[in-house]
N, C-alpha and C. Protein backbone atom coordinates (compact mmCIF):
# COMPACT_ATOMS: atom_id res chain seq x y z
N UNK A 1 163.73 121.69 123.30
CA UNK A 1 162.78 120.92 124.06
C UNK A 1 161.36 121.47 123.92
N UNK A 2 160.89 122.53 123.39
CA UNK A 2 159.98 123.44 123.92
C UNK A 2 158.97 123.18 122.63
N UNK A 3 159.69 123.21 121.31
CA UNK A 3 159.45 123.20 120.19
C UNK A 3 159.21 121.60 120.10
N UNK A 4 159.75 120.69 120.69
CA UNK A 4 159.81 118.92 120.73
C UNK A 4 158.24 119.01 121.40
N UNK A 5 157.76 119.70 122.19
CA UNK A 5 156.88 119.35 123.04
C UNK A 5 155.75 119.91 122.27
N UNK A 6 155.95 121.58 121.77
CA UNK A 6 154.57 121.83 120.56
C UNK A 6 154.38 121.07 119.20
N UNK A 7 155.39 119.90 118.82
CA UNK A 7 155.09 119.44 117.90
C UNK A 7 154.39 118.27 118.26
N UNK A 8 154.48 117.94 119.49
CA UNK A 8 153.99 116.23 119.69
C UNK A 8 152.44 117.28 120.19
N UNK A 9 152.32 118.17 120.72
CA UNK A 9 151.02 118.77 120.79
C UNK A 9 150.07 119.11 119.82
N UNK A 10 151.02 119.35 118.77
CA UNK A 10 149.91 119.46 117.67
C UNK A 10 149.55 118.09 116.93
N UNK A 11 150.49 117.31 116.67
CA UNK A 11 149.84 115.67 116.24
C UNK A 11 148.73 115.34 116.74
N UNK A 12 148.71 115.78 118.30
CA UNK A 12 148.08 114.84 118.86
C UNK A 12 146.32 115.61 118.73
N UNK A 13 146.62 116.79 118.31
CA UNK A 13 145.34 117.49 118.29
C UNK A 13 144.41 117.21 117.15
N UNK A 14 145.90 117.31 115.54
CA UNK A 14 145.64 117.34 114.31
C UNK A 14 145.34 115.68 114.24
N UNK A 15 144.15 115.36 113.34
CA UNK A 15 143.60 114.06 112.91
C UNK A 15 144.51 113.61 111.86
N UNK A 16 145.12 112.19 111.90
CA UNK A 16 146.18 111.58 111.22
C UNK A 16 145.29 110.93 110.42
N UNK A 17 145.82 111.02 109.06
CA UNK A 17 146.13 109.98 108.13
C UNK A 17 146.87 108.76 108.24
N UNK A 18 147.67 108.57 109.18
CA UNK A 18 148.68 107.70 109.20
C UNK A 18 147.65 106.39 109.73
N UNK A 19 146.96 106.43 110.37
CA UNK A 19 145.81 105.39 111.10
C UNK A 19 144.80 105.17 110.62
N UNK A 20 144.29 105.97 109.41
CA UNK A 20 143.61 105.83 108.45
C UNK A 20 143.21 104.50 107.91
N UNK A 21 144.31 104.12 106.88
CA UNK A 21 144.14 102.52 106.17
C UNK A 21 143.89 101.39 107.06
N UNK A 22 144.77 101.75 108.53
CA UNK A 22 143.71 100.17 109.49
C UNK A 22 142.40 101.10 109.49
N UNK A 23 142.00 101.89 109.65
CA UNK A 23 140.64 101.97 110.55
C UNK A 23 139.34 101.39 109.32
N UNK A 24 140.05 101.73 107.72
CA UNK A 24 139.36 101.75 107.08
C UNK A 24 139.22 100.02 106.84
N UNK A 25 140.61 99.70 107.13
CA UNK A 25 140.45 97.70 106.96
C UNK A 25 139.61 97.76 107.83
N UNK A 26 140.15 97.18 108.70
CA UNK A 26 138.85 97.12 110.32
C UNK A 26 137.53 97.28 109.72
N UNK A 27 136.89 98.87 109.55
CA UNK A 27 135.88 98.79 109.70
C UNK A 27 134.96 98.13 107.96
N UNK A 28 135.88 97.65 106.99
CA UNK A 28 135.74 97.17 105.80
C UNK A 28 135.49 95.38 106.42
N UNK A 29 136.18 94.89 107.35
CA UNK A 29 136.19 94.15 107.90
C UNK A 29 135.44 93.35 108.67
N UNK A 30 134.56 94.23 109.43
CA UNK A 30 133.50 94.46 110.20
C UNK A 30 132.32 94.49 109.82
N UNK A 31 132.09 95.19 108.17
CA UNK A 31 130.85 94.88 107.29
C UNK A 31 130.73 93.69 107.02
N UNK A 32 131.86 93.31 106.52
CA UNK A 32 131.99 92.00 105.82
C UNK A 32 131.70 90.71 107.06
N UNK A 33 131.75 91.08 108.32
CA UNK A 33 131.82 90.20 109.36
C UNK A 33 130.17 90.61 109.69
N UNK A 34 129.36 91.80 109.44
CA UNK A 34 128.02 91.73 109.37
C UNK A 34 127.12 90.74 108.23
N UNK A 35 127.91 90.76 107.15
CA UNK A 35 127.40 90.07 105.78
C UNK A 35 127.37 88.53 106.23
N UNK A 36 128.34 87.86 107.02
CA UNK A 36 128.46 86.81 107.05
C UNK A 36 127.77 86.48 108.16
N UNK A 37 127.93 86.89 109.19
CA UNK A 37 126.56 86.50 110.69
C UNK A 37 125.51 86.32 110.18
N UNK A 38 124.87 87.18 108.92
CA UNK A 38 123.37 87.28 108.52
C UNK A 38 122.94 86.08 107.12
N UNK A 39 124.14 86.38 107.31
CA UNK A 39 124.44 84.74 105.53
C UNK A 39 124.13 83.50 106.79
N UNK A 40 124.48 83.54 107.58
CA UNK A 40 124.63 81.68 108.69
C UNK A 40 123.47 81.90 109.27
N UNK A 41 122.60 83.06 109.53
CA UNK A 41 121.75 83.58 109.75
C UNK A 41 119.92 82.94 108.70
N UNK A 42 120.95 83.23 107.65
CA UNK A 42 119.53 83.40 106.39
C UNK A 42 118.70 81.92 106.58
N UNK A 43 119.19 81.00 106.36
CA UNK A 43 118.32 79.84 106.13
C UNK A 43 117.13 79.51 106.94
N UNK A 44 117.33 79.65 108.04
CA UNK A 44 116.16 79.67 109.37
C UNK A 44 115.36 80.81 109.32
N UNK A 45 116.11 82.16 109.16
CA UNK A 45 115.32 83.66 108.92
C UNK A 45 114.06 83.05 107.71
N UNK A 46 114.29 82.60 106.39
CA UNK A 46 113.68 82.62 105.53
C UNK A 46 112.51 81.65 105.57
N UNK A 47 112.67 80.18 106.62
CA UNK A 47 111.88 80.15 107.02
C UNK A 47 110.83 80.81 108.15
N UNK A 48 111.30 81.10 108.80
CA UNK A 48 110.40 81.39 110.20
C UNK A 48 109.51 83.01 109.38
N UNK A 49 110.18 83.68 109.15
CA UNK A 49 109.98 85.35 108.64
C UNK A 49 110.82 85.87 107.51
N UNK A 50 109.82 85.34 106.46
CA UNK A 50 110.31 85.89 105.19
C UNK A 50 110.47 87.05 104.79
N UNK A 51 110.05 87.77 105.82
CA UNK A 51 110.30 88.89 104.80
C UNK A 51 111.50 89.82 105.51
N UNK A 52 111.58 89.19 106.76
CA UNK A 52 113.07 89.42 108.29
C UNK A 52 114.42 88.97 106.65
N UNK A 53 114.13 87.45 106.27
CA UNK A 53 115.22 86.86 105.40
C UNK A 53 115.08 87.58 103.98
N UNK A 54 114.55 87.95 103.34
CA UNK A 54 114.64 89.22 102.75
C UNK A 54 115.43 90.59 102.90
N UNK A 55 115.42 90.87 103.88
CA UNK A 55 115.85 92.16 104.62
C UNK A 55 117.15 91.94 104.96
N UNK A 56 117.51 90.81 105.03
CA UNK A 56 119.23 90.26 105.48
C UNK A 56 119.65 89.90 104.00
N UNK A 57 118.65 89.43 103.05
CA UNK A 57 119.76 89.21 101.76
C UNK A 57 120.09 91.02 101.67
N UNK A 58 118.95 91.71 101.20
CA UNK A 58 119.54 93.24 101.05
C UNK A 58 120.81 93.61 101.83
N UNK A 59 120.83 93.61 103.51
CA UNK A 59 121.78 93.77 104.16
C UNK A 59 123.15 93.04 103.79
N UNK A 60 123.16 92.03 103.15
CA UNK A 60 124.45 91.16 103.48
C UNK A 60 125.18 91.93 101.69
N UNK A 61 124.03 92.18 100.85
CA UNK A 61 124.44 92.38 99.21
C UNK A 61 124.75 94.27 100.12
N UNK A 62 124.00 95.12 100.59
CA UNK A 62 124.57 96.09 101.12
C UNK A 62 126.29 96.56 101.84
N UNK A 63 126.25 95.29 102.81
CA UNK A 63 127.23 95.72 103.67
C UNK A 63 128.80 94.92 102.35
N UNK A 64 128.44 94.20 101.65
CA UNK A 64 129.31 93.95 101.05
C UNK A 64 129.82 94.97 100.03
N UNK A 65 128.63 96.22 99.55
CA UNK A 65 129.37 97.24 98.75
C UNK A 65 129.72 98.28 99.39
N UNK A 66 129.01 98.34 100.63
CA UNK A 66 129.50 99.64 101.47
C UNK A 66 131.01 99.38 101.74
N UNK A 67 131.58 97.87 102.05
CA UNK A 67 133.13 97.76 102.75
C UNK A 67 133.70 98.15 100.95
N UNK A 68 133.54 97.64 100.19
CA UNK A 68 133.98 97.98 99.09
C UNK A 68 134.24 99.18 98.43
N UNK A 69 132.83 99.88 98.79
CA UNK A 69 133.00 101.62 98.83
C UNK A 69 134.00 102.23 99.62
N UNK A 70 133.84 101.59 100.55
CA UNK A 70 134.92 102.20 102.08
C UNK A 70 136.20 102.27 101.70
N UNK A 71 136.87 100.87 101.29
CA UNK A 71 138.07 100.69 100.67
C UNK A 71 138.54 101.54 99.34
N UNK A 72 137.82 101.39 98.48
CA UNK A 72 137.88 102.30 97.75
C UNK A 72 138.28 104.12 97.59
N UNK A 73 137.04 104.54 98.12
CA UNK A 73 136.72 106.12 98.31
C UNK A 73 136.90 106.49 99.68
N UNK A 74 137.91 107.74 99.28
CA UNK A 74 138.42 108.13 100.75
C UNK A 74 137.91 109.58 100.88
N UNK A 75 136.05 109.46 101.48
CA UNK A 75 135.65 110.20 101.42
C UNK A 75 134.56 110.04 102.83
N UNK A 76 133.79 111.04 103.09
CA UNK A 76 133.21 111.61 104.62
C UNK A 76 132.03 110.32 104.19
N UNK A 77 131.52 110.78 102.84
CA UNK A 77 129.91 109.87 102.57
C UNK A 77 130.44 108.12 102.60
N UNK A 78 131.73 107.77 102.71
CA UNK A 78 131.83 106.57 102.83
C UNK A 78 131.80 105.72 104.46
N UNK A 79 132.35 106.71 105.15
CA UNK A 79 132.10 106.77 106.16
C UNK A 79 130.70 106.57 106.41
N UNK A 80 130.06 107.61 106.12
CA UNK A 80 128.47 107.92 106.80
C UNK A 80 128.13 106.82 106.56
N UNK A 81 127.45 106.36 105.34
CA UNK A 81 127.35 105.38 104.73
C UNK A 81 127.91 103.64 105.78
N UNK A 82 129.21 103.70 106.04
CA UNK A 82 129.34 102.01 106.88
C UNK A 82 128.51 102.29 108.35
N UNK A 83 128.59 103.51 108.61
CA UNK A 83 128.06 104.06 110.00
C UNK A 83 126.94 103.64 110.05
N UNK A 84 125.76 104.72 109.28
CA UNK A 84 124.28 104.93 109.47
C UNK A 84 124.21 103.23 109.35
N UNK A 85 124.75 101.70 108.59
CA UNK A 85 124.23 100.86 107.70
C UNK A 85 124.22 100.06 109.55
N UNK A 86 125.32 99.94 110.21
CA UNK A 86 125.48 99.03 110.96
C UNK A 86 124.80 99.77 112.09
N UNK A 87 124.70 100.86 112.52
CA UNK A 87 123.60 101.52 113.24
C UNK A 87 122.18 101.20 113.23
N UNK A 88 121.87 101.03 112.16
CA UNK A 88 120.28 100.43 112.27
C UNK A 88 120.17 99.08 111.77
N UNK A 89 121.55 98.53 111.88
CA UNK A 89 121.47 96.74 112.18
C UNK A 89 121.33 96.78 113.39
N UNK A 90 122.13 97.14 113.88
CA UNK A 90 122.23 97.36 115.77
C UNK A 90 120.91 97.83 116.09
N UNK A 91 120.18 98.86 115.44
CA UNK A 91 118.42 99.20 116.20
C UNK A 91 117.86 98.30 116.43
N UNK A 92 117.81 97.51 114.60
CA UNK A 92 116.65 96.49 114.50
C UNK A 92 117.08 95.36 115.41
N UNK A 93 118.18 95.05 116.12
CA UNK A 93 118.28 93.94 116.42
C UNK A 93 117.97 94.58 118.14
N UNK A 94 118.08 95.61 118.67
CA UNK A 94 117.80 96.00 120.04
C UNK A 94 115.95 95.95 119.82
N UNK A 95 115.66 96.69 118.39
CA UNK A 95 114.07 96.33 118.86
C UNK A 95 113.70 94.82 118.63
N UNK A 96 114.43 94.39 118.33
CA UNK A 96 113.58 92.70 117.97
C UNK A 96 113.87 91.75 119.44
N UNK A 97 115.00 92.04 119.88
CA UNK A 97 115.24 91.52 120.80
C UNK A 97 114.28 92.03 122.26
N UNK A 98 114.05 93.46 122.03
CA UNK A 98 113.66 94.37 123.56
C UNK A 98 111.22 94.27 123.07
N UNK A 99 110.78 94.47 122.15
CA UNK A 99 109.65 94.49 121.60
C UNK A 99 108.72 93.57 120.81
N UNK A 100 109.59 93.52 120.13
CA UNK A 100 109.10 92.26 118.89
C UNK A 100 109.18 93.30 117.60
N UNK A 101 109.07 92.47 116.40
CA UNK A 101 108.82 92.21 114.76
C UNK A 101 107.71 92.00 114.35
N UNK A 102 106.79 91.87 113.66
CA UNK A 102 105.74 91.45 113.43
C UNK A 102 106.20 90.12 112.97
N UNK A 103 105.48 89.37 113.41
CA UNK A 103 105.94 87.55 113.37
C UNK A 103 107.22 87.26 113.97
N UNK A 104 108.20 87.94 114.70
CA UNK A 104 109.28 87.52 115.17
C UNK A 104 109.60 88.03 116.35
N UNK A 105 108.29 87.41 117.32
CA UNK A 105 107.94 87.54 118.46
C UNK A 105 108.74 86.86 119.56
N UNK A 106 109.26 85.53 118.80
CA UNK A 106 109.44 84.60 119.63
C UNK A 106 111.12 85.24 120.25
N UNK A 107 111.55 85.92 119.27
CA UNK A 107 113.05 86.31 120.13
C UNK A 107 112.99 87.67 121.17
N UNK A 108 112.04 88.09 121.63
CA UNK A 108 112.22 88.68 122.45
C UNK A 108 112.79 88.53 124.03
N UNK A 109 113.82 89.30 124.16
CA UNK A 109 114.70 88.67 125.36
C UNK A 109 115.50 87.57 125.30
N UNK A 110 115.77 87.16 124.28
CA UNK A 110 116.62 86.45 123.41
C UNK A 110 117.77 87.13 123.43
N UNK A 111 118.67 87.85 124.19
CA UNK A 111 119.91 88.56 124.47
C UNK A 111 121.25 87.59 124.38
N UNK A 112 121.38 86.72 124.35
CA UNK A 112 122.52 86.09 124.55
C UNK A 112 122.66 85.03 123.40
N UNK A 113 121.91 84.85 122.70
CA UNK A 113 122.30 84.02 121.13
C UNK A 113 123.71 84.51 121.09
N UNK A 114 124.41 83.44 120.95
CA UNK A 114 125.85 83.13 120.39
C UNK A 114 126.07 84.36 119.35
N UNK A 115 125.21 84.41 118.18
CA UNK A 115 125.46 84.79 116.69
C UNK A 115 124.62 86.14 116.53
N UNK A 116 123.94 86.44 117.86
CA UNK A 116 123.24 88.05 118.00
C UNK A 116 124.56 88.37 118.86
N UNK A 117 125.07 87.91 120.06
CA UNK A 117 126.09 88.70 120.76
C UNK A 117 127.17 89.39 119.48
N UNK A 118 127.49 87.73 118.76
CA UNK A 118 128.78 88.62 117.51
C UNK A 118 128.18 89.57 116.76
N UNK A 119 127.01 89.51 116.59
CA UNK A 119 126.75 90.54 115.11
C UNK A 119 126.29 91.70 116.30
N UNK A 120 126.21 91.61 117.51
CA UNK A 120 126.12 93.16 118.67
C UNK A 120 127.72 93.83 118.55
N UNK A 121 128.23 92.86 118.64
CA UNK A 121 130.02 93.35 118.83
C UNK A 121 130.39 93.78 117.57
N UNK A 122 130.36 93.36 116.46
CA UNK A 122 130.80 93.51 115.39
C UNK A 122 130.09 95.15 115.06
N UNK A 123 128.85 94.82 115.11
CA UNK A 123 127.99 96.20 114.51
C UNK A 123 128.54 97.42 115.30
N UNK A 124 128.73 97.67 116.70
CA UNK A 124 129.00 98.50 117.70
C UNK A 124 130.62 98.96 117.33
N UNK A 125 131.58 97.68 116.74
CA UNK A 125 132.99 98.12 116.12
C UNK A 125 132.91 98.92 115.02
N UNK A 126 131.73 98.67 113.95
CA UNK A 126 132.07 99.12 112.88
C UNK A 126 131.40 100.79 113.11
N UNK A 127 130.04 101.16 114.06
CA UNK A 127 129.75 102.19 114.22
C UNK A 127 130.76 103.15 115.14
N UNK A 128 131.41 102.18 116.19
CA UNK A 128 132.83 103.35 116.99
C UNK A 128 133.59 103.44 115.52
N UNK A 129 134.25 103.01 115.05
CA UNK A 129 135.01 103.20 113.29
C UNK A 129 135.03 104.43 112.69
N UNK A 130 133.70 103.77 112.21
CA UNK A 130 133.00 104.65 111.42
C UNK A 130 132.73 106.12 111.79
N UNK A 131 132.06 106.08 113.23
CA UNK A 131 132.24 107.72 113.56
C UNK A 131 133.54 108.29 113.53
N UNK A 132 134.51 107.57 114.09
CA UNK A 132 135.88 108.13 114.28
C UNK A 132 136.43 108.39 113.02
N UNK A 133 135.86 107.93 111.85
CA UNK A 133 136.83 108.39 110.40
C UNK A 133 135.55 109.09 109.96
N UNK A 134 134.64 109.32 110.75
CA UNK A 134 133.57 110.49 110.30
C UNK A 134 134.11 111.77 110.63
N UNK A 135 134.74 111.88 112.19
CA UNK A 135 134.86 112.75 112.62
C UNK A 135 136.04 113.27 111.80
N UNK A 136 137.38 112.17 111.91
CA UNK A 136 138.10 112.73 110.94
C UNK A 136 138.25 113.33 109.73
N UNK A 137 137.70 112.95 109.00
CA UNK A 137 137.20 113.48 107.94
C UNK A 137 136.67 115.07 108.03
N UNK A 138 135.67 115.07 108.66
CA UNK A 138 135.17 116.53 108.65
C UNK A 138 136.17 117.04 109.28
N UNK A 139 137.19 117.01 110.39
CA UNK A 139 137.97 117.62 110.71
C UNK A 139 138.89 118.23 110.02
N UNK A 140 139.19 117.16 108.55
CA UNK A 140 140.27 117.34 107.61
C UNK A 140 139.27 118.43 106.58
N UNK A 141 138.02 118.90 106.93
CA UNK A 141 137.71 119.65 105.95
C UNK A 141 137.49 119.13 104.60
N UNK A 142 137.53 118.04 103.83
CA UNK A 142 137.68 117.82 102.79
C UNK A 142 136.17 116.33 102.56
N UNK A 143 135.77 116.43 101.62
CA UNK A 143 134.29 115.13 101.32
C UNK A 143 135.91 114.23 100.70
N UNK A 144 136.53 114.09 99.92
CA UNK A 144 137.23 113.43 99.11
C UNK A 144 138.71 114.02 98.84
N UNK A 145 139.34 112.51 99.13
CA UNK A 145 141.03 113.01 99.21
C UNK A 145 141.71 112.26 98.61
């Protein structure tokens, strides 16, 4: 019994691999669910603030190689990488919403758009993710496995 109880103690300490491949779907998932909010996004962006719809083609051609990287390479920088990307989707969209943009004034306090709430939820999934197979990772000691 004693030995039953230090082994379920150490699992629970030691960072699994076994939860790995969802976290990495999910948060591969989650880019790809950033790429597409900002794709249904683009047509109006490119009018109103061209250079806002600019900044979302980069993002959407970005978040589509980062999930690809992710899937791929089972490494700490792939992690960092989906993290830092949807982290400062999530900034720019707290400062555009809380300050303004230059020319994209008009959405300030604009909090409840249908298609800003999903791309808030989505971005906030893929950065909890992402840290958590950050952390793992460095825990496992290893950049690549």
């Amino acid at each position: 019994m004693a030995i039953r109880t230090e082994v379920a103690a150490t699992r629970a300490v030691e960072p699994s691999r076994q939860d790995e491949p969802a976290r990495r779907a999910v948060t591969a998932l989650g880019l790809l669910g950033i790429a597409l909010i900002h794709l249904l996004d683009l047509p109006g962006k490119l009018k109103e603030t061209p250079y806002l719809g600019a900044a979302y083609i980069l993002l959407i051609i970005a978040s589509v190689a980062v999930a690809e990287y992710l899937m791929r390479r089972h490494d700490r920088r792939a992690w960092l990488a989906a993290t830092a990307l949807a982290a400062a989707v999530l900034l720019g969209y707290v400062v555009n919403r809380s300050v303004g943009l230059p020319g994209a004034m008009d959405d300030i306090g604009n909090w409840l758009e249908p298609l800003g709430l999903a791309s808030m939820f989505v971005e906030a999934v893929v950065v909890v993710l992402g840290l958590s197979g950050l952390v793992d990772s460095m825990a496992r000691g290893s950049t690549d496995a």
